[in-house]
Structures are given as C-alpha cells and as structure tokens.
Protein backbone atom coordinates (compact mmCIF):
# COMPACT_ATOMS: atom_id res chain seq x y z
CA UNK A 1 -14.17 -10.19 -27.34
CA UNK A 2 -14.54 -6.43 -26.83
CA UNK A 3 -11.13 -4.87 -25.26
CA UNK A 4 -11.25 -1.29 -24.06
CA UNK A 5 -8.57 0.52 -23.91
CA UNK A 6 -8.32 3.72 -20.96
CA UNK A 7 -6.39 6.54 -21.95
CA UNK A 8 -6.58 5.80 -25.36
CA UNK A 9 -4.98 9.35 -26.69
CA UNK A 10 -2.74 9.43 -24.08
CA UNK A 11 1.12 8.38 -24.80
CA UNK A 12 0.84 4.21 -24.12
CA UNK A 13 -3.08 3.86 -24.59
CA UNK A 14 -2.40 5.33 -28.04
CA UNK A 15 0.45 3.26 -29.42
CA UNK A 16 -1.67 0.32 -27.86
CA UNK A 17 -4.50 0.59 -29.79
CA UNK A 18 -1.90 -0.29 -32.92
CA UNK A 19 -1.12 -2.88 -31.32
CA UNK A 20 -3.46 -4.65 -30.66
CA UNK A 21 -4.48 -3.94 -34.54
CA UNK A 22 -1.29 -4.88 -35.33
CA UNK A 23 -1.84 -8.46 -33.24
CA UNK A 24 -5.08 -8.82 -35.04
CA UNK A 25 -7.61 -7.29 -33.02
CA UNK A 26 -10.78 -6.45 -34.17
CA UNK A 27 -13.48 -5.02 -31.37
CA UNK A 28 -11.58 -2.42 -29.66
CA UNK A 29 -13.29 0.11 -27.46
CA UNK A 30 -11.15 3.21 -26.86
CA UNK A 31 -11.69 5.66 -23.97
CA UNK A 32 -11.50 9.38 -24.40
CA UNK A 33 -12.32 12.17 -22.85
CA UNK A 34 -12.89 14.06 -26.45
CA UNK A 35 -14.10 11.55 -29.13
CA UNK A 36 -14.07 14.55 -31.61
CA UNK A 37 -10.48 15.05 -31.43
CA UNK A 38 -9.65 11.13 -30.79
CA UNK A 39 -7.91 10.60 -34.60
CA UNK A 40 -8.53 7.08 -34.21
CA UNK A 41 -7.82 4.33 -37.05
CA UNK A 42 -10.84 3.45 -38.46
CA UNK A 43 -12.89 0.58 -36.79
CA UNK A 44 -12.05 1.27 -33.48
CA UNK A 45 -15.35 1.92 -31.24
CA UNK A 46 -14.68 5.63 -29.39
CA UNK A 47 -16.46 5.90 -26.20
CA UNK A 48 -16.26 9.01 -24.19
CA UNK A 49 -15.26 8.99 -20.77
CA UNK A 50 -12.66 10.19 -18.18
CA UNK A 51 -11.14 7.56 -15.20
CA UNK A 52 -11.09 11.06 -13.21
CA UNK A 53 -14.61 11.17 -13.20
CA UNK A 54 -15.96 7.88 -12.71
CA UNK A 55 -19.79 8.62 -13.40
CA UNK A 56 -18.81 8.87 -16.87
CA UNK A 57 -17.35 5.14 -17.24
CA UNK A 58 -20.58 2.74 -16.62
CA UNK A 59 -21.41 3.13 -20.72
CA UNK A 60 -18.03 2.75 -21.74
CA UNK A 61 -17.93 -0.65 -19.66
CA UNK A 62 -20.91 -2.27 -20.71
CA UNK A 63 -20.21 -5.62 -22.76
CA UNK A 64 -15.75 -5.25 -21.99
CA UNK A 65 -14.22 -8.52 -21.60
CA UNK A 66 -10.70 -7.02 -20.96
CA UNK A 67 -8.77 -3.84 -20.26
CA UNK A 68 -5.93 -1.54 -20.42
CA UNK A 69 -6.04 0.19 -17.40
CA UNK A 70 -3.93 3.64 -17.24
CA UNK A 71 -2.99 4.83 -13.63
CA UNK A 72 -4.89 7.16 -12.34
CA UNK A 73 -4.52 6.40 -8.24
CA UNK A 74 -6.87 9.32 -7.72
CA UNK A 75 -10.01 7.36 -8.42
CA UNK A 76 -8.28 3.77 -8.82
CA UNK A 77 -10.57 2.27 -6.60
CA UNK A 78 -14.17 3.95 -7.93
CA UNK A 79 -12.75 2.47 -11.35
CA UNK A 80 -12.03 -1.00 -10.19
CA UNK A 81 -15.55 -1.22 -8.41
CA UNK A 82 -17.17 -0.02 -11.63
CA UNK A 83 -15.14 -2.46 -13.43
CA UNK A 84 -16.22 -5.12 -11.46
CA UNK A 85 -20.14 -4.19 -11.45
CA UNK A 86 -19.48 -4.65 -15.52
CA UNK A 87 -18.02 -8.10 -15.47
CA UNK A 88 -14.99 -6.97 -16.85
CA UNK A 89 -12.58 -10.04 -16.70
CA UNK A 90 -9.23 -9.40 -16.99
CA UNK A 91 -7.33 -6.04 -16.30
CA UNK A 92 -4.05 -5.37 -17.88
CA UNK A 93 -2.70 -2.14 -15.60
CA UNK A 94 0.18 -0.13 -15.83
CA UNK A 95 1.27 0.16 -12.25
CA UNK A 96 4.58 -0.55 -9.97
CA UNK A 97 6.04 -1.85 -7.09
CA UNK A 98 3.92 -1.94 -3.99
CA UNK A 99 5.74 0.52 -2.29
CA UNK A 100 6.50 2.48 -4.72
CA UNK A 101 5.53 5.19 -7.26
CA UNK A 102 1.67 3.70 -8.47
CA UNK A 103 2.13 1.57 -5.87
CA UNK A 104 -1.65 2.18 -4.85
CA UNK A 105 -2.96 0.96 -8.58
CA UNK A 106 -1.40 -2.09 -8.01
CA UNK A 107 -2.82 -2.73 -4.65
CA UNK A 108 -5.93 -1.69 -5.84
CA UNK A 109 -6.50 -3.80 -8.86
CA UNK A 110 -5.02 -6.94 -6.60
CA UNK A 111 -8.19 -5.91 -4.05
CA UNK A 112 -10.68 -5.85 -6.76
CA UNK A 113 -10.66 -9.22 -7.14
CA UNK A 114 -10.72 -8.91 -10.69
CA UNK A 115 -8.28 -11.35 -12.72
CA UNK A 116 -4.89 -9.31 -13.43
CA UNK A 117 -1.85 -8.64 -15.40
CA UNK A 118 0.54 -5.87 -13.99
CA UNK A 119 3.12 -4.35 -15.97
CA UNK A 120 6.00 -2.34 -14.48
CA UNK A 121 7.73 -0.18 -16.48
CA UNK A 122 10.88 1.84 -14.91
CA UNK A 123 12.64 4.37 -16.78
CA UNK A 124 10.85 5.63 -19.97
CA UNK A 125 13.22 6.24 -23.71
CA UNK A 126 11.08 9.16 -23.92
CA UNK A 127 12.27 10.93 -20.75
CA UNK A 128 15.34 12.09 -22.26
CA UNK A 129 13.20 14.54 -24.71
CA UNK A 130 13.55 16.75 -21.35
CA UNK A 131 16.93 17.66 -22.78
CA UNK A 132 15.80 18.70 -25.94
CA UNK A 133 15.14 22.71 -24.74
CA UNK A 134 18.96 22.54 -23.37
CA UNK A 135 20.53 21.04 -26.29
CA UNK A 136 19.12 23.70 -28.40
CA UNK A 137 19.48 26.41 -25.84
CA UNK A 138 22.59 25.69 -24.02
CA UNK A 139 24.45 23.14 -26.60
CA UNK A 140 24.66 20.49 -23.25
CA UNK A 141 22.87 18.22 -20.65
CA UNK A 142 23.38 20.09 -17.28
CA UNK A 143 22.82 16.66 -14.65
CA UNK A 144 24.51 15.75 -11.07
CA UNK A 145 25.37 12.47 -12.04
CA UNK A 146 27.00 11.13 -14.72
CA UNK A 147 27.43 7.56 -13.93
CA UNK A 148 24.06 7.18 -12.98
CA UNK A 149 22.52 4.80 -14.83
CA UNK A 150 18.75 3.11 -15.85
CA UNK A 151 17.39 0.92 -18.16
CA UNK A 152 15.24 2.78 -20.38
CA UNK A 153 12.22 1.23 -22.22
CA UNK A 154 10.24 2.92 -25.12
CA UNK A 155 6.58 3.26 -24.78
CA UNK A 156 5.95 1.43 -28.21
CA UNK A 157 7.79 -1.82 -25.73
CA UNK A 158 5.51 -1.15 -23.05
CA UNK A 159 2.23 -1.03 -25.61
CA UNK A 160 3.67 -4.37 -26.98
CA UNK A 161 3.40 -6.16 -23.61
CA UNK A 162 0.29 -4.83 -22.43
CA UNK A 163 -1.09 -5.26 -26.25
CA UNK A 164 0.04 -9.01 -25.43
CA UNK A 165 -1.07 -9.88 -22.58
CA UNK A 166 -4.56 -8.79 -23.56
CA UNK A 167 -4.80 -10.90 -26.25
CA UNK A 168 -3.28 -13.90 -25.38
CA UNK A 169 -3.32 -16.64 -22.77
CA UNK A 170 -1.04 -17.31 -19.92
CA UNK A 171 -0.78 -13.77 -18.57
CA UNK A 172 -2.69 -13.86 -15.29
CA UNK A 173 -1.69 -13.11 -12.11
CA UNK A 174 1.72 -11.90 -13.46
CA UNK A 175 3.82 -8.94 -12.38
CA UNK A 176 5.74 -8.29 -15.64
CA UNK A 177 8.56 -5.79 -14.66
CA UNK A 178 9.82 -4.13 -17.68
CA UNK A 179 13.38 -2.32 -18.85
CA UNK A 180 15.05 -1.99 -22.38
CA UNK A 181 17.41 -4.10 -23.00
CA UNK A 182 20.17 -2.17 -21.94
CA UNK A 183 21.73 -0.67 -18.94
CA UNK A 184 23.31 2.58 -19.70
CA UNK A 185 24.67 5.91 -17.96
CA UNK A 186 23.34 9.16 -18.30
CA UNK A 187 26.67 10.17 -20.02
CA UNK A 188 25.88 6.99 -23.18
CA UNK A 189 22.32 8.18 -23.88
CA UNK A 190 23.23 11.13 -24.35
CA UNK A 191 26.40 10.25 -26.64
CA UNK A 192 23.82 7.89 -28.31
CA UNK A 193 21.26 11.42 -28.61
CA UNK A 194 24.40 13.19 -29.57
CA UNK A 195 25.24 10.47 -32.77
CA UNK A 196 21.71 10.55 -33.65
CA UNK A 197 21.82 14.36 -34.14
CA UNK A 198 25.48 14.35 -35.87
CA UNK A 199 27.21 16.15 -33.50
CA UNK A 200 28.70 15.80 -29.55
CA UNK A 201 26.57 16.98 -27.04
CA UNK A 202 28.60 17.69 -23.48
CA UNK A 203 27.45 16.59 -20.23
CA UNK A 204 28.12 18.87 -17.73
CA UNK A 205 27.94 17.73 -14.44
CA UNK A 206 26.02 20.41 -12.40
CA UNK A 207 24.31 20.82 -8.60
CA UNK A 208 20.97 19.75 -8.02
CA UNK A 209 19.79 23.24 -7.64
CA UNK A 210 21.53 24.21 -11.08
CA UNK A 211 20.07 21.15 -12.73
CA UNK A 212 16.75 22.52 -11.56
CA UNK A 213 17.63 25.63 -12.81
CA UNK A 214 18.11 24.07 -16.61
CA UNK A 215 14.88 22.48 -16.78
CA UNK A 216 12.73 25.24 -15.48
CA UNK A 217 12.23 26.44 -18.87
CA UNK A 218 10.55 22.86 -19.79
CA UNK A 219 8.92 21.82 -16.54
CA UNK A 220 8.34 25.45 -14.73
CA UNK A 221 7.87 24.59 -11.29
CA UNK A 222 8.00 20.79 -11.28
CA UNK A 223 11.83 21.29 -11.83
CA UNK A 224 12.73 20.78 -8.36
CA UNK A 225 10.43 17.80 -7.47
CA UNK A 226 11.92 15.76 -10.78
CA UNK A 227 15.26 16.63 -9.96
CA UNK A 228 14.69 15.82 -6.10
CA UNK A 229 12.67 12.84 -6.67
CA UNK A 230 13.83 11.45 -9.69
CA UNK A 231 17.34 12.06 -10.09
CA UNK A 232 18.30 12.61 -6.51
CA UNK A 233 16.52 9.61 -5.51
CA UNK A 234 16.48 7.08 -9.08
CA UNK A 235 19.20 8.14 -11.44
CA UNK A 236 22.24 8.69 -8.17
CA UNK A 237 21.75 5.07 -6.82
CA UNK A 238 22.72 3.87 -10.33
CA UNK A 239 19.90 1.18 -10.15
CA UNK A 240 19.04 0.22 -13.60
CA UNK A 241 19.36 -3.23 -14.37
CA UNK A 242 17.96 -4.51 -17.72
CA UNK A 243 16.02 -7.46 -18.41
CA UNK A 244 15.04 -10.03 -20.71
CA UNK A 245 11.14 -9.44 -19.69
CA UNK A 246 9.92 -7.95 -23.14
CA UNK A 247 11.68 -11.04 -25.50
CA UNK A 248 10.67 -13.37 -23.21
CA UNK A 249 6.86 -11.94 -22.92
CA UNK A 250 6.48 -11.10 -26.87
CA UNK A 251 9.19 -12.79 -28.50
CA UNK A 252 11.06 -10.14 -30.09
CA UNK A 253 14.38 -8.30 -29.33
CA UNK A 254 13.20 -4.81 -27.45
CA UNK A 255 14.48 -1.58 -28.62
CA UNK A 256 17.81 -0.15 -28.44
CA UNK A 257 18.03 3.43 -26.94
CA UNK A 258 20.48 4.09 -29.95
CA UNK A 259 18.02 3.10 -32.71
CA UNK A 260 15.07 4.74 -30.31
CA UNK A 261 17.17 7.95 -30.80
CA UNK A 262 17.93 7.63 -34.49
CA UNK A 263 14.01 7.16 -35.00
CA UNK A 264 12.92 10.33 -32.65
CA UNK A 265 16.31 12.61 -33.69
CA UNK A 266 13.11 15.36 -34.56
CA UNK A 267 12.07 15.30 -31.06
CA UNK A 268 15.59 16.84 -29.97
CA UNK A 269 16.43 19.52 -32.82
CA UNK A 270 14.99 22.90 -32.42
C-alpha cells in the first residue's frame, strides 16, 4: 500500500512521515515542491509536486492508495478531481468545521466522493512561539485577554492521528476534532513558557491595537488580521474545551503544554 503524503516538508506533513515510520510503514510517497532540499529519512519515495499547481500532481498520484491531504482551499477542488482520476481511496485531510476556517477543504473532500477521514485541529502548541521576539525584546506577553482560554494541541498529536488513521481500519467517514488535553488561559501557558525558561514572564494585558503593535516585528503586516481574527474573535470568547479525541483515536495520553514547553524552551530564548 503506497501512502503519499502532501506537504511533506511542511510543519505536520513532516512529523507525519515519522510517523507513519514509526507505525511501521514502509511505501511512503512524499510530496515536495523541492526534492533536492526534502532531507527525507531514507526509504521514503520523494516525488515533486506542488497542490498550488495542480498540473504537477498526476505523477505523484499514480499507484496512491491513501493520503495526507494538507489544506490548500485555493485549488482543493482541482486536487480532489485529480485524486479521484488516480483511484486514490482514502483521504486523510486536515480541514475544519464547515463554516469555518478550511471550511471549504472539508466540503470539498466530502463532494469528491472519495472515502474520508477529517481531522480538526483547533489551537496549535506551536502558536505561542509568536511570543518568543517579545520575551526576548520586551521581557512580557503584551495580549487583551488574559482569561481567554484554548486547548492547544502539538503538531507531533495531530501527525499521530492523521499517521493513524492512514494506516489502520475503522477511520472512515469520521470527523475527528482534535485539542490537547488541557484547557488553559493565556495567562498558564505562558507561566508554563515562563517555568520552562527558569524565570517569570509577565502578562500584560494590552489593547488590541497595542497587541498589534507587539507582534509587528514577527508578523509585519499580518499583525492586525491575527489579532482581529484570532484573538478578537477565538482567544476573547474563552472557547477551548479539551478532549479525549487523541487517547481515544491512538491510545496514548496527548501532550501536556507544560512538557511541550520544556521540550521546545530553544524556540523561546533569544
């Protein structure tokens, strides 16, 4: 059974491909826009190819069985239909809720008619390493709202799922949504970044214009849509809620955000 995985040096597709190692794997196919720079373990089949641009896919199809696919709701559809032409049998996405932010993947891969497996993943571990470039600059988190809280999954979870449901049975036709395993403020992850680090990091509680204002160094002009969007919208209506989605899909505990942070201090020192 040949498995491709999309996005393969991308964040998720990357740590997936050790997964599915890991799981006992053996033909993966992994796509990439620049096989030369790829760094791929040994034994995994590079094929060269970009979901943004479609034509190059057909190749990189021929002979899959199953798939990871990364969300790209630009050319979702194109991808699907290409998909489909290749017999590919099972898709394992990375979408969200209908309505909401890849919304259209999900509708998409439901159209295609081919067999699926969505996963849902909410508030990323690795979001927080947008604080790094204050805590070294400024010595504190600049954010409106303290109390807001998520549910904050690491990638390494999400590749475990989707590394999972690939490989095993039982998986289709389900909408997997996934969190950590804990709900937590803004104000605990970063006392938990803070303890990782050996040393307390404030929050300050700031506008929504100054909190823009603090991340401009990191995400230029994307400041105000994240903090508008993101934090305005997700983070203020405290709406994390944690479940038991990852145990109950893989069998193990998921990760904590303070061990996540004890693992990845580098990420937030200067």
């Amino acid at each position: 059974m040949t498995i491709l995985v999309t996005g393969a040096t991308g964040n998720i597709g990357r740590i997936l491909v050790d997964k599915l190692i890991e799981q006992g794997a053996e033909n993966i196919r992994a796509l990439t826009k620049n096989p030369r720079k790829a760094a791929l373990p040994d034994g995994v089949e590079v094929a060269e190819g970009y979901l943004r641009e479609p034509e190059t896919l057909p190749k990189a199809f021929a002979g899959v069985e199953r798939m990871y696919l990364a969300p790209t709701p630009d050319t979702v559809t194109e991808v699907l239909a290409l998909a489909r032409a290749a017999g590919i049998g099972h898709i394992v996405d990375l979408s969200g809720e209908k309505d909401g932010w890849w919304g259209t993947v999900t509708l998409a891969v439901e159209e295609s008619g081919i067999p699926w497996t969505h996963l849902s993943p909410g508030d990323f571990m690795e979001n927080t390493t947008i604080w790094a470039e204050q805590i070294n600059r400024l010595g504190e988190v600049r954010e409106p709202y303290p109390d807001g809280s998520s549910a904050p999954i690491a990638m390494a979870d999400i590749a475990e799922v989707a590394a999972t449901a690939l490989l095993g049975e039982g998986h289709l036709g389900e909408s997997y949504p996934l969190t950590g395993p804990e709900t937590l403020r803004r104000t605990e992850l970063l006392e938990h970044i803070g303890a990782a680090l050996g040393r307390r990091i404030p929050f300050v509680t700031a506008s929504s214009a100054e909190t823009a204002e603090a991340l401009r160094p990191v995400m230029g002009e994307q400041s105000e849509w994240y903090v508008q969007n993101i934090l305005d919208d997700f983070v203020a209506g405290a709406v994390g809620v944690h479940n038991d989605t990852f145990t109950r899909v893989t069998g193990k505990p998921g990760t904590r955000f303070g061990d996540w942070a004890l693992a990845n201090a580098e990420k937030f020192r200067g």
